[in-house]
PDB file of N, CA and C in Angstrom:
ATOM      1  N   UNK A   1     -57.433 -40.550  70.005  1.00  0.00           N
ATOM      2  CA  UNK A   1     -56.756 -39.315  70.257  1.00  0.00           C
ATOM      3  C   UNK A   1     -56.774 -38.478  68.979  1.00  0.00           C
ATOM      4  N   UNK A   2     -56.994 -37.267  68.981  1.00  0.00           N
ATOM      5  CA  UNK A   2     -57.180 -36.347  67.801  1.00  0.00           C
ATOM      6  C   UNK A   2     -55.816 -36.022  67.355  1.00  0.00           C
ATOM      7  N   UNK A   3     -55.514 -36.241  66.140  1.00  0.00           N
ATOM      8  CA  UNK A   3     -54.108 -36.084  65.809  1.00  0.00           C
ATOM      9  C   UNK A   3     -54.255 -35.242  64.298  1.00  0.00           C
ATOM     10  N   UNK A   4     -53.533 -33.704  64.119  1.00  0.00           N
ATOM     11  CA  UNK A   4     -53.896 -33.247  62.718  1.00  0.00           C
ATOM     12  C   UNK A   4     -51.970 -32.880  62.370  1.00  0.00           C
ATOM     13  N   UNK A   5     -51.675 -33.403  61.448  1.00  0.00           N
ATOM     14  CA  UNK A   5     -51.108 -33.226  60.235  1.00  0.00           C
ATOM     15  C   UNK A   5     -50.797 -31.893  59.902  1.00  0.00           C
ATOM     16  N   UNK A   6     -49.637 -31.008  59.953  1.00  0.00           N
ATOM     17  CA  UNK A   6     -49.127 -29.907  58.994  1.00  0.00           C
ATOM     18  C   UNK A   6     -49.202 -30.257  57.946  1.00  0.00           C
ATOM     19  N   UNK A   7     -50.148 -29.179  57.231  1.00  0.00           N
ATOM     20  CA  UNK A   7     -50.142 -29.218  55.623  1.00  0.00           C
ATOM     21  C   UNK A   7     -48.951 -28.218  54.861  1.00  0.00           C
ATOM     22  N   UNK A   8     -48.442 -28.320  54.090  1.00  0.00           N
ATOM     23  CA  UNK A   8     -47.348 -27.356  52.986  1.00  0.00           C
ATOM     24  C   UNK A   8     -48.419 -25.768  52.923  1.00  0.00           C
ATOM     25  N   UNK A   9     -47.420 -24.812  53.269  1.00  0.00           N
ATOM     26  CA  UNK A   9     -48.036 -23.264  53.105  1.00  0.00           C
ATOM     27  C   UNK A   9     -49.064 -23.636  54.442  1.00  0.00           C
ATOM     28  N   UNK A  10     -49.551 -24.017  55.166  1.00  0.00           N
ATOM     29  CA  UNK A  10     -50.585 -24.001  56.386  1.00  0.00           C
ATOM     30  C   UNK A  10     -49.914 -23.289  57.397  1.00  0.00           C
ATOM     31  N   UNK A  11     -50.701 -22.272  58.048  1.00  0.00           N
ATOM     32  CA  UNK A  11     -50.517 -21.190  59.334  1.00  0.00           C
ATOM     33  C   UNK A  11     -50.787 -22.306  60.438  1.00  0.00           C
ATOM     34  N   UNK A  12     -49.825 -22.139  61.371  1.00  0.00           N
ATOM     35  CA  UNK A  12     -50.089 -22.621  62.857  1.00  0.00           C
ATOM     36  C   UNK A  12     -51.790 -22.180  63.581  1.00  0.00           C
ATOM     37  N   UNK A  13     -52.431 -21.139  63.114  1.00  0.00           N
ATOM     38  CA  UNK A  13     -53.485 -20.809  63.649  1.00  0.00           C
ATOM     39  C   UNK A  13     -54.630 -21.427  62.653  1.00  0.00           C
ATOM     40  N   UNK A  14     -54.404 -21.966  61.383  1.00  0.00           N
ATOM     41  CA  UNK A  14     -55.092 -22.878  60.986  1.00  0.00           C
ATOM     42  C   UNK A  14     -55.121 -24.239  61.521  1.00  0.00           C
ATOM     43  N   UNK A  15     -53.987 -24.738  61.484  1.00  0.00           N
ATOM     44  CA  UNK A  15     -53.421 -25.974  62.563  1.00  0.00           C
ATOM     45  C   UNK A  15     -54.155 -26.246  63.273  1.00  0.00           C
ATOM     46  N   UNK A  16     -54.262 -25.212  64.533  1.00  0.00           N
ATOM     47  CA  UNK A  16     -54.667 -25.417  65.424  1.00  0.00           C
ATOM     48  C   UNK A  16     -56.389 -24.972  65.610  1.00  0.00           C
ATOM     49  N   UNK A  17     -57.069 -24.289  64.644  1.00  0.00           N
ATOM     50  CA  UNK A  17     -58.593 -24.337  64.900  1.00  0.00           C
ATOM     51  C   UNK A  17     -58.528 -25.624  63.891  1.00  0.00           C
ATOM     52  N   UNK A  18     -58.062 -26.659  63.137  1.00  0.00           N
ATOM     53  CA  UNK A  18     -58.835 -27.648  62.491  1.00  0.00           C
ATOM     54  C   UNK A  18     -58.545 -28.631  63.705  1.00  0.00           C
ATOM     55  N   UNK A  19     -57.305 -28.729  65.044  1.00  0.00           N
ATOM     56  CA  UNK A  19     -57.026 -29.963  65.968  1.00  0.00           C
ATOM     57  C   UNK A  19     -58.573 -29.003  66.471  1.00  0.00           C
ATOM     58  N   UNK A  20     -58.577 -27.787  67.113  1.00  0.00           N
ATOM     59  CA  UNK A  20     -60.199 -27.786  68.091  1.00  0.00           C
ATOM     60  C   UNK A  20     -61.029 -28.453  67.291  1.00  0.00           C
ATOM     61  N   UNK A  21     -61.652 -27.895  66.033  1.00  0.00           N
ATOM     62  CA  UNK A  21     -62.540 -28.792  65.509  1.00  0.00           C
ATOM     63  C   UNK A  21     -62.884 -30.623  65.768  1.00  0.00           C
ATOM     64  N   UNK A  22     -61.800 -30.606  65.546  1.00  0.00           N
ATOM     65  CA  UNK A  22     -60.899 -32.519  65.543  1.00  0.00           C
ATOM     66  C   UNK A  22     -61.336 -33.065  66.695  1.00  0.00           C
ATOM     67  N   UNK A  23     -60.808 -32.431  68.121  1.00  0.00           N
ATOM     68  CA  UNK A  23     -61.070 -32.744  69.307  1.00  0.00           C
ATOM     69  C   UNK A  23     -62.641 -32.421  69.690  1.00  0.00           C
ATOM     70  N   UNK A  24     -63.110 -31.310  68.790  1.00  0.00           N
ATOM     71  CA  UNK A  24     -65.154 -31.219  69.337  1.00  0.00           C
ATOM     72  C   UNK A  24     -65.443 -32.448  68.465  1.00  0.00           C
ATOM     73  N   UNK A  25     -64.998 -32.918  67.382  1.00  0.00           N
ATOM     74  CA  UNK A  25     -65.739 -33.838  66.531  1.00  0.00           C
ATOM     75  C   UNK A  25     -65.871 -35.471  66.950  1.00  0.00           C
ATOM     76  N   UNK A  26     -64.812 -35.580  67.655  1.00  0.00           N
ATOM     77  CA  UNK A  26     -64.670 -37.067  68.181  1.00  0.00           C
ATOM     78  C   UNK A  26     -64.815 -36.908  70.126  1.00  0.00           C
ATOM     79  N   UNK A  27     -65.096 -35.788  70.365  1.00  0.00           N
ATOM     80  CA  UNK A  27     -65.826 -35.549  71.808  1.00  0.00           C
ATOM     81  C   UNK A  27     -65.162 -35.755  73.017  1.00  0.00           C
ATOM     82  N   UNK A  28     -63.851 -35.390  72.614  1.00  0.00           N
ATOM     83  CA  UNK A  28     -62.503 -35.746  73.984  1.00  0.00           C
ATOM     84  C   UNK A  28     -63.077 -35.123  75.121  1.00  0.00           C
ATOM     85  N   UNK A  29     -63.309 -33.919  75.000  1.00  0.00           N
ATOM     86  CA  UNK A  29     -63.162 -33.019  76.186  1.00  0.00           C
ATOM     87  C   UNK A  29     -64.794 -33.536  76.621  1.00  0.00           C
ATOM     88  N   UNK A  30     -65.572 -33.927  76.638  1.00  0.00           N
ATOM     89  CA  UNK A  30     -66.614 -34.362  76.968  1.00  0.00           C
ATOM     90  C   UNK A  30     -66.152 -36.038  77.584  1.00  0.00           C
ATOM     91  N   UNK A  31     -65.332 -36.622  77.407  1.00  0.00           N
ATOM     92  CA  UNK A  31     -65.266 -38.072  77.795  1.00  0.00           C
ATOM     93  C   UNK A  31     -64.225 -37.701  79.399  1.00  0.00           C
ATOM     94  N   UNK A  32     -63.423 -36.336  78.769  1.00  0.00           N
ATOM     95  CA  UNK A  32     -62.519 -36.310  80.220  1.00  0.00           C
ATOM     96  C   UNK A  32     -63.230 -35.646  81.258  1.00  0.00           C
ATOM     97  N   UNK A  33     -64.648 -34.576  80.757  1.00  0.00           N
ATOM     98  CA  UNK A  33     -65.395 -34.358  82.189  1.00  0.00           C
ATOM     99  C   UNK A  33     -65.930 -35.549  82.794  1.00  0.00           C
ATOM    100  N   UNK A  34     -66.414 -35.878  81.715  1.00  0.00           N
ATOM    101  CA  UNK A  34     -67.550 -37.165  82.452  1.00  0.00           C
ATOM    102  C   UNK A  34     -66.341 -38.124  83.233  1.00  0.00           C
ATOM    103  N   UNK A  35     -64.748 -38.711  83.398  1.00  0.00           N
ATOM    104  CA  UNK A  35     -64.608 -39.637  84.026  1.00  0.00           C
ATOM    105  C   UNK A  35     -63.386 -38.818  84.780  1.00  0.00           C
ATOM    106  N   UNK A  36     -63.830 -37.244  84.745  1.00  0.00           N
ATOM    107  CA  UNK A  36     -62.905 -36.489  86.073  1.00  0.00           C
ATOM    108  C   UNK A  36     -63.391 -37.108  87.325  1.00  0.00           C
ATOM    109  N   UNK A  37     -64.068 -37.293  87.438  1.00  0.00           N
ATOM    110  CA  UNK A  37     -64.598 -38.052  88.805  1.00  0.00           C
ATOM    111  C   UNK A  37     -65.136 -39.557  88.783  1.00  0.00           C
ATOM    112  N   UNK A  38     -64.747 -40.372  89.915  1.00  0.00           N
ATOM    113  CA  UNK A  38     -65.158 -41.583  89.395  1.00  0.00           C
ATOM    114  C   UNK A  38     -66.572 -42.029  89.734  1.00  0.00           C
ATOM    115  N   UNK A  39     -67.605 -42.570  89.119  1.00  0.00           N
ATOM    116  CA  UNK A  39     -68.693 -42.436  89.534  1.00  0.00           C
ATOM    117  C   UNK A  39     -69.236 -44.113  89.371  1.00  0.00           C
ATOM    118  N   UNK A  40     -69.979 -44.375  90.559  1.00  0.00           N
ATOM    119  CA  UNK A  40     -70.202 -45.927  90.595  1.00  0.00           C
ATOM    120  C   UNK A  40     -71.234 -46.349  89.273  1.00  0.00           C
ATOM    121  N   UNK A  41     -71.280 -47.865  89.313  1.00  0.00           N
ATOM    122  CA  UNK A  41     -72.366 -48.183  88.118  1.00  0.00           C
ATOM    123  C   UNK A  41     -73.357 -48.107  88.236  1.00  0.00           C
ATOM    124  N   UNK A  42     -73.889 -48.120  89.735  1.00  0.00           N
ATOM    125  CA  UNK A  42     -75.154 -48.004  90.339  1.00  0.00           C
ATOM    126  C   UNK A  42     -75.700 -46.715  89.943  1.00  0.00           C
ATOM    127  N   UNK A  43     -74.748 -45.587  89.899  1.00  0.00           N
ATOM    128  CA  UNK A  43     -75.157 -44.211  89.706  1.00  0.00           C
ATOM    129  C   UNK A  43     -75.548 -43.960  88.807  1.00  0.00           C
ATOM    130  N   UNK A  44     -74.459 -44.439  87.794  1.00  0.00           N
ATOM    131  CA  UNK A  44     -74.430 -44.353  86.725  1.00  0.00           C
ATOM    132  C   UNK A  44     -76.171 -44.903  85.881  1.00  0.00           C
ATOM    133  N   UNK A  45     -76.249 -46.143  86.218  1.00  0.00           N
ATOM    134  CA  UNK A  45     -77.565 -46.444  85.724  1.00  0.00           C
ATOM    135  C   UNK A  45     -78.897 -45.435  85.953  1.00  0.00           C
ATOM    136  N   UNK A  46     -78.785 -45.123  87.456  1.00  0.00           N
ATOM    137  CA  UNK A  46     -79.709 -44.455  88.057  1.00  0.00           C
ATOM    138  C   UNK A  46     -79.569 -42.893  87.003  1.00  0.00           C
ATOM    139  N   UNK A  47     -78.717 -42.303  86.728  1.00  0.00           N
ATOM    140  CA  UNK A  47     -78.386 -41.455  86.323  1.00  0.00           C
ATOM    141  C   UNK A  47     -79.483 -41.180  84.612  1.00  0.00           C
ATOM    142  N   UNK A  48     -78.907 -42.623  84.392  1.00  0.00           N
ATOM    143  CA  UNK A  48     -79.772 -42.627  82.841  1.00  0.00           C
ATOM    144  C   UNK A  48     -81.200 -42.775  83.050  1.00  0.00           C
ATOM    145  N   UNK A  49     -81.427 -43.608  83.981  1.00  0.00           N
ATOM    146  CA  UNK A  49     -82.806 -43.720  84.246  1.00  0.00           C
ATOM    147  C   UNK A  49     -83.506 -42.386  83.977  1.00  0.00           C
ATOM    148  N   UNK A  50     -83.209 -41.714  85.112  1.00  0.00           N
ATOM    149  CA  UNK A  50     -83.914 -40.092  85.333  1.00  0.00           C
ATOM    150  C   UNK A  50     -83.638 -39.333  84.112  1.00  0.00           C
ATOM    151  N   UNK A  51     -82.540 -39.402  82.958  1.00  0.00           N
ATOM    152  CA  UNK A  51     -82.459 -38.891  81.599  1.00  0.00           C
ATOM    153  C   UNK A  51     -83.589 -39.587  80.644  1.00  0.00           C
ATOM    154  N   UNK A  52     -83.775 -40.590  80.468  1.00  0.00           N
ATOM    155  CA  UNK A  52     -84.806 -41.352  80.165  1.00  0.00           C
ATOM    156  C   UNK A  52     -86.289 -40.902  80.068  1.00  0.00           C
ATOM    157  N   UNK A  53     -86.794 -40.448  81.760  1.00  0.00           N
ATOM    158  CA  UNK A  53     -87.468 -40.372  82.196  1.00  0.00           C
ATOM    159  C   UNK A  53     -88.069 -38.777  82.160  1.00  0.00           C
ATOM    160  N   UNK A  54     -87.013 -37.974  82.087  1.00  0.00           N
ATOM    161  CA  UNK A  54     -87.219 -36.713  81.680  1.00  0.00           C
ATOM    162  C   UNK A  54     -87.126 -36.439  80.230  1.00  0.00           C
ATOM    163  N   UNK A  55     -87.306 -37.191  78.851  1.00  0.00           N
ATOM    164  CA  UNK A  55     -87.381 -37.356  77.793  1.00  0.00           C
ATOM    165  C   UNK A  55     -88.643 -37.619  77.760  1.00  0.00           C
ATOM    166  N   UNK A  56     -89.013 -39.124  78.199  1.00  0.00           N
ATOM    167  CA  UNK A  56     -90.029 -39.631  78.214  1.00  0.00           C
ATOM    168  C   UNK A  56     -91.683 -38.394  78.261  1.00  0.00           C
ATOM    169  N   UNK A  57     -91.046 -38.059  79.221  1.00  0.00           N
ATOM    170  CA  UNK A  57     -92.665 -37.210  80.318  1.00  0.00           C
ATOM    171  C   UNK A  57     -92.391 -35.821  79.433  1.00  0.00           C
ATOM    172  N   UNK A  58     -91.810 -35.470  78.528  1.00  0.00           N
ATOM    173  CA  UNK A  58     -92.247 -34.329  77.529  1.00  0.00           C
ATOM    174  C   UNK A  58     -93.673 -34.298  76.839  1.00  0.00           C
TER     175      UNK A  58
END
């Protein structure tokens, strides 16, 4: 969980663009799209496959 610290003399609008930073850097909002929906393992594999595969064939 991204957690930032008030610094002494620090603006709330500093605060809060170093937590966005914080939260793009360790990739929260990317882990809560991907398991907004629940998606089987079967898919899931199949899923990478075709990522794989469209890497591959460049």
């Amino acid at each position: 969980m991204a957690e930032v610290k008030l610094g002494s003399n620090e603006s709330f609008e500093s605060l809060l663009r170093r937590f966005g930073k914080q939260v793009q850097h360790e990739r929260v909002l990317a882990e809560v799209r991907r398991r907004r929906f629940y998606q089987k393992p079967s898919d899931e594999r199949k899923k990478k496959e075709a990522v794989k595969k469209r890497k591959s064939s460049r």
